[in-house]
Protein backbone atom coordinates (compact mmCIF):
# COMPACT_ATOMS: atom_id res chain seq x y z
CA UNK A 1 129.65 250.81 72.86
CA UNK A 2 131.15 251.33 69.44
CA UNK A 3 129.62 249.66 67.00
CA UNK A 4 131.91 247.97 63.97
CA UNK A 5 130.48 248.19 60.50
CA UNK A 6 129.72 245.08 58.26
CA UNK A 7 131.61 246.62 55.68
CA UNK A 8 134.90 247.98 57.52
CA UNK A 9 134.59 243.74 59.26
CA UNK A 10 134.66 242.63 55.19
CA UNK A 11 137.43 244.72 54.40
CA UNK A 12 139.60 244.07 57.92
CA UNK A 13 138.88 240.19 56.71
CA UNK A 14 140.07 240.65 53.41
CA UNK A 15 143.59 242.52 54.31
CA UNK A 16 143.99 239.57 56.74
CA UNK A 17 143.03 237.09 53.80
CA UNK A 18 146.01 238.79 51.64
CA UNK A 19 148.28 238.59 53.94
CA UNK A 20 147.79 235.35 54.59
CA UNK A 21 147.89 234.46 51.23
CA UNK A 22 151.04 236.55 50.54
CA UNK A 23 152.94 234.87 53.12
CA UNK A 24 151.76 231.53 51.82
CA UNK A 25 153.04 232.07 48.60
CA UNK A 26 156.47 233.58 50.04
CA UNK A 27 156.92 229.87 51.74
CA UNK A 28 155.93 228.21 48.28
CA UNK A 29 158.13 230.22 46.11
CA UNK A 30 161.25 229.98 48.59
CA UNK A 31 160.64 226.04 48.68
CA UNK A 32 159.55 225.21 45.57
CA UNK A 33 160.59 227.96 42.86
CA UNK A 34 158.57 230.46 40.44
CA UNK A 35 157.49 226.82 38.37
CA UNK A 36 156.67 224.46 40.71
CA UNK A 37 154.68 226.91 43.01
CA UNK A 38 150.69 226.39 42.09
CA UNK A 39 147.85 228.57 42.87
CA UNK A 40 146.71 225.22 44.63
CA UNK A 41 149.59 225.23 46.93
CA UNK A 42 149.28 228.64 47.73
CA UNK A 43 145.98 228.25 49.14
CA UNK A 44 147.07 225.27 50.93
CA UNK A 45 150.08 227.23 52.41
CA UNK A 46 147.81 229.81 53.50
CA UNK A 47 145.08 227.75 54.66
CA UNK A 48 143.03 229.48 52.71
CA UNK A 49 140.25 228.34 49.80
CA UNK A 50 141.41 228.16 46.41
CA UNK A 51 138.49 230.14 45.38
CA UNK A 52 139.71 232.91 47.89
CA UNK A 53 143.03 232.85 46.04
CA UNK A 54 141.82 233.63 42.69
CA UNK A 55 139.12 236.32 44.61
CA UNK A 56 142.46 238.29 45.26
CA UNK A 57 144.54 237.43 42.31
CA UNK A 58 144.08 236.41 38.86
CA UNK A 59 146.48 234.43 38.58
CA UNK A 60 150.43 233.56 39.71
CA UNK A 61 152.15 236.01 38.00
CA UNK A 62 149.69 238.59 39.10
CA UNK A 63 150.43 237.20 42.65
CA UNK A 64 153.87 237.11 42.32
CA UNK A 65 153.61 241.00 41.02
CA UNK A 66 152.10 242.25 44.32
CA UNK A 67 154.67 239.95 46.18
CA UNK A 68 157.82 241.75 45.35
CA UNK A 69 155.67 245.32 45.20
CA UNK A 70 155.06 244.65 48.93
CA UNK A 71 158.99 243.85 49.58
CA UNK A 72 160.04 246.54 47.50
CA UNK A 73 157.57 249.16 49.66
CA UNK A 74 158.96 247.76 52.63
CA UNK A 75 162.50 247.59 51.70
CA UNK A 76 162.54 251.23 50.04
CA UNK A 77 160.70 252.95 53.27
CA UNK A 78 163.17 251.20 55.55
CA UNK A 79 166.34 252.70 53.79
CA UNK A 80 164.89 256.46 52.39
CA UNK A 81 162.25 256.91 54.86
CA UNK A 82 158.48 258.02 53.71
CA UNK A 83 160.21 261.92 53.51
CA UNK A 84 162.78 263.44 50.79
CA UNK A 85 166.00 262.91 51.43
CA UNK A 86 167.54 265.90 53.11
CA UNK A 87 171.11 266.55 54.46
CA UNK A 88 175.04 266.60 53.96
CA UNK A 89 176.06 263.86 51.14
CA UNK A 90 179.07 262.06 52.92
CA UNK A 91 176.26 261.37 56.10
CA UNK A 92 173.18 260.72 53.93
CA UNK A 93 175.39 258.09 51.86
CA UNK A 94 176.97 256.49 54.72
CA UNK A 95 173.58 256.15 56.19
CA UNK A 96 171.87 254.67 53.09
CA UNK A 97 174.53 252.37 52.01
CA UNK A 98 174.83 250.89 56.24
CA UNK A 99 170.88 250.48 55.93
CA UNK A 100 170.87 248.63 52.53
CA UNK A 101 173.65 246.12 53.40
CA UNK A 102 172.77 245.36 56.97
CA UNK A 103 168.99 244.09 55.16
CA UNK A 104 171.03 242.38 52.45
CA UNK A 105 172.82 239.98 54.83
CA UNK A 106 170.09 240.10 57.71
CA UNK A 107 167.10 239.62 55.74
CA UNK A 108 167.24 236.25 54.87
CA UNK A 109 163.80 235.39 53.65
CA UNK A 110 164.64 238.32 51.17
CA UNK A 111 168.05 237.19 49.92
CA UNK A 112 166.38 233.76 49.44
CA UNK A 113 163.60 235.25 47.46
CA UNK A 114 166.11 237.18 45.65
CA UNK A 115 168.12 233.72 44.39
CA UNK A 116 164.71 232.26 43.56
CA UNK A 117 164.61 235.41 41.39
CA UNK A 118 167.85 235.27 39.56
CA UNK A 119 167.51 231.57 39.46
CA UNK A 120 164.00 231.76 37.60
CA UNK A 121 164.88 234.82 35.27
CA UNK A 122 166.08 232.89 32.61
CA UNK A 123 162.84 230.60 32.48
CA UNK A 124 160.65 233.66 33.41
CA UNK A 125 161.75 237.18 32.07
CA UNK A 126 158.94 238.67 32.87
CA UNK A 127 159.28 237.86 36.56
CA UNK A 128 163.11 239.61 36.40
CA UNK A 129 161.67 242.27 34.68
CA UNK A 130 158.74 243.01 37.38
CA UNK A 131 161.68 243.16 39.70
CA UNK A 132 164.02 245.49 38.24
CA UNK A 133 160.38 248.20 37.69
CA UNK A 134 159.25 247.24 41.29
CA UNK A 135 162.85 247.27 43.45
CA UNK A 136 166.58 248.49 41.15
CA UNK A 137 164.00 251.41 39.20
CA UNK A 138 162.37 253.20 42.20
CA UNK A 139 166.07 252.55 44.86
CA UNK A 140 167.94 254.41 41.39
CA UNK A 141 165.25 257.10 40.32
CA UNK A 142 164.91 258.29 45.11
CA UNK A 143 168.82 258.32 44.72
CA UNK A 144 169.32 260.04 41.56
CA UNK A 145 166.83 262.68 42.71
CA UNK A 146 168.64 263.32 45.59
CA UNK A 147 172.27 263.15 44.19
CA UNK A 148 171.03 265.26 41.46
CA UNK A 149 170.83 268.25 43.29
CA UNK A 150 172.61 271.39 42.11
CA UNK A 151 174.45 271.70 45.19
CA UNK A 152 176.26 268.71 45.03
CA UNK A 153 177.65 269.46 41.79
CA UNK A 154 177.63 266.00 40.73
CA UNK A 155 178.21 265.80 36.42
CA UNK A 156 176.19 262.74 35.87
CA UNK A 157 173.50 261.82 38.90
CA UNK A 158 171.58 258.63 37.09
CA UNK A 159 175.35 257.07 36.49
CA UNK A 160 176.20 257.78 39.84
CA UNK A 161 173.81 256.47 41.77
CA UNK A 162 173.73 253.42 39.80
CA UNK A 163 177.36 253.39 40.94
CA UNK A 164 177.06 253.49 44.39
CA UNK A 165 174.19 251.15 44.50
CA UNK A 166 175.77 248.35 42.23
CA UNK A 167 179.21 248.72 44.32
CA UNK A 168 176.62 247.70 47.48
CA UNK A 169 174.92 244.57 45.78
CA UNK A 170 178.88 243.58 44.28
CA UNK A 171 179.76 243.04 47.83
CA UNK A 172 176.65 241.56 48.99
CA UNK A 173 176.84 239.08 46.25
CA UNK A 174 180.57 237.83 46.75
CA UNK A 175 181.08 238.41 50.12
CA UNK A 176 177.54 236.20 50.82
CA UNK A 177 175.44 235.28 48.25
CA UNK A 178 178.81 233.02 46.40
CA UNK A 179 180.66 232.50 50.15
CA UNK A 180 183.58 234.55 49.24
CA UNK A 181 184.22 236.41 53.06
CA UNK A 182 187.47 234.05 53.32
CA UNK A 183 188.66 234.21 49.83
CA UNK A 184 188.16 238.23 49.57
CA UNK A 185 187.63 239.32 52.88
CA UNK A 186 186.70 242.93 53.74
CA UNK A 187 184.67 244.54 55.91
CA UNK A 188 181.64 246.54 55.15
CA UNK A 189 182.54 249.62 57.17
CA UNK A 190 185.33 249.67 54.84
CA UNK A 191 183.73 250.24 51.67
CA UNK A 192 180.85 251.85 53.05
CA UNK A 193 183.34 254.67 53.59
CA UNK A 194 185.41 254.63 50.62
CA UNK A 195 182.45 254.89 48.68
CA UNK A 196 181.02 257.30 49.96
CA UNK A 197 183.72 259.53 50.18
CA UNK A 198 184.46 259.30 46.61
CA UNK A 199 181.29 260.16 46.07
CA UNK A 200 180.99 263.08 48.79
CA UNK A 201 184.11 264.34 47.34
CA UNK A 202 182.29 265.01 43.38
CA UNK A 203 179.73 266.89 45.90
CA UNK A 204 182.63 269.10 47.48
């Protein structure tokens, strides 16, 4: 019979109790905004105690921190993988930029989260700015690494990656985020491959 410690029980418990809380605060963020989501209704979302809360996290912002670290992990691992990126640029690109749009427009609870975002940023710098270090920084500094390979021959990495991945969230952004597929229709496939062979072409 294998015996469970009290201590690896406490921990199990707590990763369950973050969790919990996490998604909790997801739902009161995407219903109620960055100002009129409380610690209170956090706990109450996650049917948790408010003491348990604040066991976890200091306060909101601190809560909201670990929020969009956790998307950002998830989000970054789904698109680069846990390795280094490795292989020919036009197929690496075209993989990347198929990845990072299909979990733009499939991912809704993260687009939603992303207009509470933009929406609170003027209020609340500090929450844009924990965004841009947590998401935009690590997506531009994995790309720029791999683009900046002396191989690829590529005069400024940094500028191009920003390039490609701005040219991604442009579409994203008119084609769903402001409703603009009838006004300026295109299809992704389409400038998924123009861009990256553009960009594969600088690598030639």
């Amino acid at each position: 019979m294998v015996r469970i410690k009290a201590g690896e029980v406490d921990r199990d418990n707590s990763i369950d109790k973050v969790e919990q809380i996490l998604q909790g605060a997801m739902q009161e963020f995407l219903q109620h905004g960055y100002a009129g989501t409380s610690m209170d209704r956090v706990a109450v979302a996650a049917n948790v105690s408010k003491a348990t809360v604040y066991s976890h996290f200091q306060d909101k912002e601190g809560l909201f921190k670990v929020l969009i670290e956790q998307l950002a992990s998830k989000k970054n691992n789904s698109i680069f993988g846990t390795e280094p990126i490795d292989g020919e640029p036009a197929a690496i690109l075209h993989q990347v930029a198929t990845k990072a749009l299909e979990q733009m427009v499939n991912d809704k609870e993260h687009s939603a989260f992303m207009r509470v975002l933009i929406g609170e940023s003027g209020r609340f710098p500090e929450l844009a700015k924990i965004c841009v270090r947590a998401i935009i920084k690590p997506v531009t500094e994995t790309l720029t690494h791999y683009l900046a390979a002396p191989e690829l021959n590529i005069p400024d990495p940094e500028a191009t990656a920003r390039i490609f991945i701005g040219a991604l969230v442009h579409f994203h952004i008119t084609q769903d985020v402001m409703h603009g597929k009838d006004i300026v229709p295109m299809e992704s496939d389409r400038l998924i491959d123009a861009l990256t062979h553009l960009i594969a072409k600088c690598a030639d």
